[in-house]
Protein backbone atom coordinates (compact mmCIF):
# COMPACT_ATOMS: atom_id res chain seq x y z
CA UNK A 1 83.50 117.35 113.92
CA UNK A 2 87.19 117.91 113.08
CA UNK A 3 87.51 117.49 109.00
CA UNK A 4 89.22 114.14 108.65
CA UNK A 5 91.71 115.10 105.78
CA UNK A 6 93.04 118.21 107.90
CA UNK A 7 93.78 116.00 111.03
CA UNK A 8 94.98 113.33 108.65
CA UNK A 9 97.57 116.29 106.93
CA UNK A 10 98.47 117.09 110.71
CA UNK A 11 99.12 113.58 111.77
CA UNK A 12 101.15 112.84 108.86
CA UNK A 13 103.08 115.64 109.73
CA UNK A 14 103.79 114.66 113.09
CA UNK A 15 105.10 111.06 111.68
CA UNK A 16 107.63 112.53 109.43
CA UNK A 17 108.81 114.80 112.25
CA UNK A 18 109.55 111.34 114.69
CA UNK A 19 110.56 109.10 111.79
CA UNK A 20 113.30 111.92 110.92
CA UNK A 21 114.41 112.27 114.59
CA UNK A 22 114.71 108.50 115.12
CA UNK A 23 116.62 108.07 111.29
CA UNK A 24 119.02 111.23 112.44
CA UNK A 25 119.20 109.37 116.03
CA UNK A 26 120.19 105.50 114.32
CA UNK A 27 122.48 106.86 111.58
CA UNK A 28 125.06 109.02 114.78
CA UNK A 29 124.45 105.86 117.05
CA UNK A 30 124.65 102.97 115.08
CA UNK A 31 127.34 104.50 111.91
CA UNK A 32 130.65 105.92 111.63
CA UNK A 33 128.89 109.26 110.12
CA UNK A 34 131.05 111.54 111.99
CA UNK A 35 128.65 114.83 110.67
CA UNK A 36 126.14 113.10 112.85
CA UNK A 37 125.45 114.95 115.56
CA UNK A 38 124.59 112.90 118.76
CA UNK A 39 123.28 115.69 121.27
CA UNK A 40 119.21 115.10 121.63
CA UNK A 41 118.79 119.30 121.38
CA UNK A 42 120.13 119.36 118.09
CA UNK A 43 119.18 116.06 116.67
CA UNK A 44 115.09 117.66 117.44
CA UNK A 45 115.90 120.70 115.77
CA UNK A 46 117.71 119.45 113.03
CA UNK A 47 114.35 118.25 110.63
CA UNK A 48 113.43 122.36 111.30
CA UNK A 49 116.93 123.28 109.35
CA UNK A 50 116.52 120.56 106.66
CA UNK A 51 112.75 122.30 105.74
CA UNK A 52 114.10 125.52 105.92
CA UNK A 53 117.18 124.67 103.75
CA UNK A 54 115.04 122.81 101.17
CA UNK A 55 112.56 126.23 101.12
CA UNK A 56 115.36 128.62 100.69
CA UNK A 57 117.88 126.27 98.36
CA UNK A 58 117.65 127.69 94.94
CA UNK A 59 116.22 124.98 92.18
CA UNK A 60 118.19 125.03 89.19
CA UNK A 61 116.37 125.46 85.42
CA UNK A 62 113.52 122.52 84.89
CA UNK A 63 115.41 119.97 82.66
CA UNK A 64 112.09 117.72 81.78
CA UNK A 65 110.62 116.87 78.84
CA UNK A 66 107.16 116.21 80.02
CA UNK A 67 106.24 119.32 82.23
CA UNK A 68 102.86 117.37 83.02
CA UNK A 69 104.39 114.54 84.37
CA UNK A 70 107.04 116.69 86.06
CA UNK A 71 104.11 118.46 88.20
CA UNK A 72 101.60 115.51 88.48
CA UNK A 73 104.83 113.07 89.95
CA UNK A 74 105.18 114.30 93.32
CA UNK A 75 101.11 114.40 93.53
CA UNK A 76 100.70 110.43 92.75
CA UNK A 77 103.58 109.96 94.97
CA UNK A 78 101.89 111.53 98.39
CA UNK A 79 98.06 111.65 97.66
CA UNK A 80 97.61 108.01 98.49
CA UNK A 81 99.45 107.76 101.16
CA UNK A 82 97.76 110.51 102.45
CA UNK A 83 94.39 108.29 102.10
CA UNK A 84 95.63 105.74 103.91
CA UNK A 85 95.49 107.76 107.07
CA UNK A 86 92.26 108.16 106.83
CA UNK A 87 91.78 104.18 106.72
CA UNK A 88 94.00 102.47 109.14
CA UNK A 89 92.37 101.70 112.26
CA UNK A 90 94.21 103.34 115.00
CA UNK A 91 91.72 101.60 117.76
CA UNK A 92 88.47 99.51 117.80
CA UNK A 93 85.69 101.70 116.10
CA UNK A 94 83.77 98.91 116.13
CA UNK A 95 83.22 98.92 120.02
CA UNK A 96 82.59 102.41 119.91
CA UNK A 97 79.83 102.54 116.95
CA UNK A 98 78.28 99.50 119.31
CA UNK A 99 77.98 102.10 122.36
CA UNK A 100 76.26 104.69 119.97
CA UNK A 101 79.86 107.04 120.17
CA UNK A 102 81.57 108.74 117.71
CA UNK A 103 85.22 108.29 119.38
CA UNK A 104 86.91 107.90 115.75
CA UNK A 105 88.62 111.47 115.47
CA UNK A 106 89.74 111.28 111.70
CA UNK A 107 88.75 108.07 110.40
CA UNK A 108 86.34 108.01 107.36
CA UNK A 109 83.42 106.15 109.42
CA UNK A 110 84.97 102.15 107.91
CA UNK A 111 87.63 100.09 108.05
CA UNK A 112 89.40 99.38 104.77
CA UNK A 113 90.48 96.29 103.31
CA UNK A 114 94.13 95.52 104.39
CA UNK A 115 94.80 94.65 99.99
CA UNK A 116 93.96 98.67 99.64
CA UNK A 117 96.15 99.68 102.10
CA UNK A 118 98.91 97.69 100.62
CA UNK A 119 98.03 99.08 97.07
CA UNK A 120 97.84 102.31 98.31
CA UNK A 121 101.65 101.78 99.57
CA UNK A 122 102.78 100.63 96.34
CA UNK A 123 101.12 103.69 93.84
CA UNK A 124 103.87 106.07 95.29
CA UNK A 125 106.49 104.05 93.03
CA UNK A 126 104.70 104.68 89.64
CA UNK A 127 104.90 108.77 91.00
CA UNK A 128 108.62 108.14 91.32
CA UNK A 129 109.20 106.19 88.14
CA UNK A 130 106.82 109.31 86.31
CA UNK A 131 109.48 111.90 87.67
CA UNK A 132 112.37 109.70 86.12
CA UNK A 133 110.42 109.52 82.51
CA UNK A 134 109.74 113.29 82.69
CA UNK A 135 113.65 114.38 82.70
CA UNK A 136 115.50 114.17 79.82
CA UNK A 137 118.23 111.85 81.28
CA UNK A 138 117.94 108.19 79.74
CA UNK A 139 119.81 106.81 82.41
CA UNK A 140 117.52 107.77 85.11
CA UNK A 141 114.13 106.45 83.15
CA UNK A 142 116.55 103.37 83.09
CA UNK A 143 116.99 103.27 86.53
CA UNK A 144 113.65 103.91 87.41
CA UNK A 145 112.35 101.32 85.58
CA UNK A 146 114.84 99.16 88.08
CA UNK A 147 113.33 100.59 90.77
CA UNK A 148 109.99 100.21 89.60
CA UNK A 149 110.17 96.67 88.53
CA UNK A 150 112.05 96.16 92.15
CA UNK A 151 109.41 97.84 94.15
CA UNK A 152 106.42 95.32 92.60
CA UNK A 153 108.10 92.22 92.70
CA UNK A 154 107.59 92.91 96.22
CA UNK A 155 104.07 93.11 95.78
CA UNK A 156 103.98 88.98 95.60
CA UNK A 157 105.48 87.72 98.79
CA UNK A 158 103.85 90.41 100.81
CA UNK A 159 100.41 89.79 98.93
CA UNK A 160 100.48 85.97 99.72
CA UNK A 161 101.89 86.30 103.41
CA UNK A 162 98.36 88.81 104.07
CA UNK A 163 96.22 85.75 102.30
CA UNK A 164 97.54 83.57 104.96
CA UNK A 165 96.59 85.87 107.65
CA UNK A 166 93.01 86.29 106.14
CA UNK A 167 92.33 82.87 106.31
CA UNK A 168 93.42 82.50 110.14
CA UNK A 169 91.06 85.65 110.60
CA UNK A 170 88.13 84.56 107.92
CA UNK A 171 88.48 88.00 106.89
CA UNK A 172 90.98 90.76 104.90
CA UNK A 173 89.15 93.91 107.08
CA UNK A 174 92.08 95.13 109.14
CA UNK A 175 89.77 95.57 112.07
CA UNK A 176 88.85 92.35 112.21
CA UNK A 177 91.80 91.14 111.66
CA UNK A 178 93.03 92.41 114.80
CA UNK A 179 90.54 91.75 116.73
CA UNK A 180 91.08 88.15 115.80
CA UNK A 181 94.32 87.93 117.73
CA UNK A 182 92.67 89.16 120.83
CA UNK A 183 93.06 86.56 123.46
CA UNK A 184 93.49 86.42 127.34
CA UNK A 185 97.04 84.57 126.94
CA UNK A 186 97.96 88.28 125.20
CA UNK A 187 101.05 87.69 123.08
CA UNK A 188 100.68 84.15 122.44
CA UNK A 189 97.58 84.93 120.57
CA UNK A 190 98.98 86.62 117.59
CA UNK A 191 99.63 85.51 114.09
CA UNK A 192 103.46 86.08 114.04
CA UNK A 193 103.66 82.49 116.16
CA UNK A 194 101.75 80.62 114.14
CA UNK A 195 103.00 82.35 110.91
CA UNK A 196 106.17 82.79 111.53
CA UNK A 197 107.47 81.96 108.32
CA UNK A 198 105.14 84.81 106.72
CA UNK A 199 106.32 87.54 109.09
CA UNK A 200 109.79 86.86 108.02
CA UNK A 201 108.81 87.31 104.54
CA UNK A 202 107.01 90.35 104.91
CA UNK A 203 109.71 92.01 107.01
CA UNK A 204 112.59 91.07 104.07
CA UNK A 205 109.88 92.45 101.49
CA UNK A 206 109.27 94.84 103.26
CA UNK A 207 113.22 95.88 103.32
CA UNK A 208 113.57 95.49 99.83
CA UNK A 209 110.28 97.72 98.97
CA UNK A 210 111.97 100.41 101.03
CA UNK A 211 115.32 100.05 99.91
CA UNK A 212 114.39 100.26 95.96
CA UNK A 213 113.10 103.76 96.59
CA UNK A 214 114.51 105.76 93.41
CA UNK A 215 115.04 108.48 95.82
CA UNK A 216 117.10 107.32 98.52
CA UNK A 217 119.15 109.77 99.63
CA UNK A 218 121.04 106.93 102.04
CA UNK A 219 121.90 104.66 99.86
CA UNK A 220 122.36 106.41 97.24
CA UNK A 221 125.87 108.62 98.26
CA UNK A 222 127.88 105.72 96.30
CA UNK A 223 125.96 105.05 93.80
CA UNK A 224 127.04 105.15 89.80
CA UNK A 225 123.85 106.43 88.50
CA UNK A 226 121.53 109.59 89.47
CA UNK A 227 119.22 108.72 92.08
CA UNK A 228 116.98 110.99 91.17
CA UNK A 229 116.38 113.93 88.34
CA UNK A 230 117.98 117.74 89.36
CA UNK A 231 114.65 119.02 88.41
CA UNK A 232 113.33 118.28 92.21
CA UNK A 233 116.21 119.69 94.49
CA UNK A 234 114.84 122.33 96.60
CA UNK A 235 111.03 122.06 97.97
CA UNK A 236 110.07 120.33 95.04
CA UNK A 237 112.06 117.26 96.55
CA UNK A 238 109.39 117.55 99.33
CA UNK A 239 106.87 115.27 98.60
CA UNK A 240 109.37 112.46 97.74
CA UNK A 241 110.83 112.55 100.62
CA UNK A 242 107.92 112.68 102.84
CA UNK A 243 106.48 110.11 101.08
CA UNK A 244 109.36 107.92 101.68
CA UNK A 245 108.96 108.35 106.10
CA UNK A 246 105.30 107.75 105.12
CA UNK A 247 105.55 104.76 102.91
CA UNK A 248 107.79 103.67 105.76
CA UNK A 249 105.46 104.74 108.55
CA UNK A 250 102.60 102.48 107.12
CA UNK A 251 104.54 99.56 105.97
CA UNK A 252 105.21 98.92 109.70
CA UNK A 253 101.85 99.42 110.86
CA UNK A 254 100.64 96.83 108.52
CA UNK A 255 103.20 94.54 109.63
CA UNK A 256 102.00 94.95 113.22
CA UNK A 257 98.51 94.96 111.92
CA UNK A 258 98.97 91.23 110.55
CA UNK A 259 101.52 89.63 112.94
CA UNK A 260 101.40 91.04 116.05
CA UNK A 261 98.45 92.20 117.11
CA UNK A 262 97.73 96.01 115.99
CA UNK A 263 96.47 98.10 119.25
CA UNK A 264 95.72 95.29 121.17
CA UNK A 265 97.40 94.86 124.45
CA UNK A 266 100.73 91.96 124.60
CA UNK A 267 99.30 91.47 128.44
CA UNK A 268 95.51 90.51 127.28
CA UNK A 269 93.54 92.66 129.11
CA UNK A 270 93.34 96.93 129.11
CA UNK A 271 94.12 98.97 132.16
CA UNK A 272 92.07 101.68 131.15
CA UNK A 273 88.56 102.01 131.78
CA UNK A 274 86.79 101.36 128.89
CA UNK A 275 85.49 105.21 128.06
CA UNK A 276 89.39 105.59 127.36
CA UNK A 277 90.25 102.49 125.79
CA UNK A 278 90.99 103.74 122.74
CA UNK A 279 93.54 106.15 123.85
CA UNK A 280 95.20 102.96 124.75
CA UNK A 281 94.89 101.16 122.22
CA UNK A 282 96.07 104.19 120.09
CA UNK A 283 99.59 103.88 122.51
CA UNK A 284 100.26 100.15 122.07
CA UNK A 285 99.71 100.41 118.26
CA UNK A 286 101.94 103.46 117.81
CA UNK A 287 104.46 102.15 120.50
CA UNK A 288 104.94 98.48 118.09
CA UNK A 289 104.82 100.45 114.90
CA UNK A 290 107.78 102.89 115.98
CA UNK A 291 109.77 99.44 117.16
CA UNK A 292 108.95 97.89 113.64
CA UNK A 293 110.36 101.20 112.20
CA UNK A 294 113.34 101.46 114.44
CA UNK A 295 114.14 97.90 112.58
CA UNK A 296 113.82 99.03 109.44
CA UNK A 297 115.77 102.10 109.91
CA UNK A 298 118.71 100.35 111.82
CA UNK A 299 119.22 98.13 109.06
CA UNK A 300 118.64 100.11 106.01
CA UNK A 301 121.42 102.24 107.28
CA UNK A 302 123.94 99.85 107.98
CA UNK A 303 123.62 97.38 105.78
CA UNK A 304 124.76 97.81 101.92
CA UNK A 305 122.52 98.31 99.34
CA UNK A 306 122.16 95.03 97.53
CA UNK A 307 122.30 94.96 93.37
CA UNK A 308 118.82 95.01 91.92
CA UNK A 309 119.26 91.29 90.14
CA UNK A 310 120.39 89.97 93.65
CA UNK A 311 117.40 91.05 95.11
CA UNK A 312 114.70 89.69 92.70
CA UNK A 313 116.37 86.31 92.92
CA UNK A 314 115.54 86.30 96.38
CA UNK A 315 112.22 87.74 96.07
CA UNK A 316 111.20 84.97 93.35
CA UNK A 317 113.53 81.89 94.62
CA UNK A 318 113.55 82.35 98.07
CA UNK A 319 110.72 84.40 99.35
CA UNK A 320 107.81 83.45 97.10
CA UNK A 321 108.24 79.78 97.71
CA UNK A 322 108.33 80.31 101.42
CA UNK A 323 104.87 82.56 101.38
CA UNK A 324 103.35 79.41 99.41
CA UNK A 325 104.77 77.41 102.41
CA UNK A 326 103.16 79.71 104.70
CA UNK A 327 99.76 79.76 103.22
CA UNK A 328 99.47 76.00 103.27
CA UNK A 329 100.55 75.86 107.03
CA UNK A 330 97.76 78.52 107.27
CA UNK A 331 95.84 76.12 106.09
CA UNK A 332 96.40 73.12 107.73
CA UNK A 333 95.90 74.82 110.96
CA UNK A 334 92.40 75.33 110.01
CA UNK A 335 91.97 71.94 109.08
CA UNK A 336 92.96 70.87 111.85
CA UNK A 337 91.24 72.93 114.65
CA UNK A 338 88.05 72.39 112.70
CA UNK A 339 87.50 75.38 110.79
């Protein structure tokens, strides 16, 4: 059997190679970035150049105080989200562990609890906000206490919009959370209909969370403060910025996850026979996650980055009212179709 955190390592690799290409491909389509580079050839070889630039780039002197927390930042930023590819359910390994088959390739044998995916999302900001309190610049540990504070105020809205789904699908395992959109009507079975309002929530939370990264490089070209210590140029910068394509990477899959569907098939029924269902079900759930992240790429590139205080007052006055909304309409549905 293939070890599970190797394929997991290769997988994630794979990600950050398409989430570059598609970021590269949105920022020369849909911007007036005249360095980007529109020709396919170059825009797949261009993630190649970046690794090899950031291997050969020459770090300057380490300018931290904490030389613990300098080395142990970039771990707590990736590790997790590492873990959670060993947890998301990429097809139903329930059907197969029915028909006595191992079919999983690199999943850790359960399906996890959709709450520790989403805290496994979030730990990559206190790895951030530990590389700002390592360097010796007081501005950036004040800014990355902005950033930190931004990026779990999210945790609310986004927390209460999953409740609501749990209580359509009597349960908070991400399997069977999917599974409880399956329907022959196909599309008109899943949870972004009925819960509308949450799916808009999570979506804008899900914006913010991604665009209070402390090191976003996109956003950040303007900006009157350091967006992140000189300590980590070079390779060292690495791990923050794959964690960034990965935090990215599983934020949509969630959002699929919950509202529409996960690997399940928007016609109702498989075309596949059933001994390959699962290589089906792996396309459909990839294919919605990459058009989730398209949307979240397109407009965290063209839109301005908002001020932090204007974006908690619409994380507390707008968006936290509306999840409460949308976990009592949760609930009236189930009181009135009897469950």
């Amino acid at each position: 059997m293939i070890n599970s955190f190797a394929v997991a390592i290769i997988v994630a690799v794979l990600a950050i190679y398409v989430i570059n290409c598609l970021e590269k491909f949105v920022i020369a389509t849909f911007t007036l970035n005249r360095q980007s580079n529109k020709s396919l050839k170059h825009l797949l070889l261009e993630p190649f150049a970046d690794i090899i630039k950031f291997f050969t780039k020459k770090a300057p002197a380490q300018n931290s105080e904490n030389k613990f927390l300098f080395i142990i930042a970039s771990i707590i930023a990736i590790c997790p989200i590492i873990t959670a590819f060993c947890l998301v359910p990429f097809f139903d390994i329930t059907a197969n562990f029915q028909a006595n088959r191992t079919a999983y390739v690199y999943q850790a044998g359960f399906t996890a609890n959709i709450l520790l995916l989403t805290g496994l999302i979030f730990i990559p900001a206190i790895g951030t906000f530990l590389a700002d309190f390592s360097d010796k610049n007081k501005l950036l540990f004040i800014h990355g206490i902005q950033a930190l504070t931004q990026t779990s105020s999210t945790l609310i809205p986004i927390i209460t919009s999953i409740l609501a789904v749990s209580y359509l699908a009597g349960s908070l395992n991400t399997n069977k959370i999917i599974l409880a959109q399956s329907s022959h009507s196909g599309v008109f079975g899943w949870y972004f209909i009925p819960l509308i309002i949450g799916a808009i929530v999570f979506f804008v939370s899900a914006l913010i969370l991604l665009n209070g990264h402390n090191f976003n490089h996109l956003k950040s070209e303007n900006a009157t403060h350091p967006c992140f210590s000189i300590g980590y140029l070079g390779a060292k910068h690495l791990p923050f910025k794959a964690c960034g394509y990965l935090q990215l990477f599983f934020v949509s899959i969630i959002f699929v996850s919950l509202f529409f569907g996960g690997y399940l098939n928007p016609f109702g029924t498989y075309v596949l026979p059933e001994n390959f269902r699962h290589f089906e079900q792996i396309f459909w759930l990839l294919t919605k996650t990459f058009v989730a992240i398209f949307c979240f790429i397109l407009i965290n590139t063209t839109l301005p980055k908002a001020k932090c205080d204007k974006l908690l007052g619409v994380l507390y006055k707008v968006l936290l009212p509306l999840s409460l909304i949308n976990s009592n309409v949760a609930i009236l549905i189930l009181y009135f179709t009897g469950n």
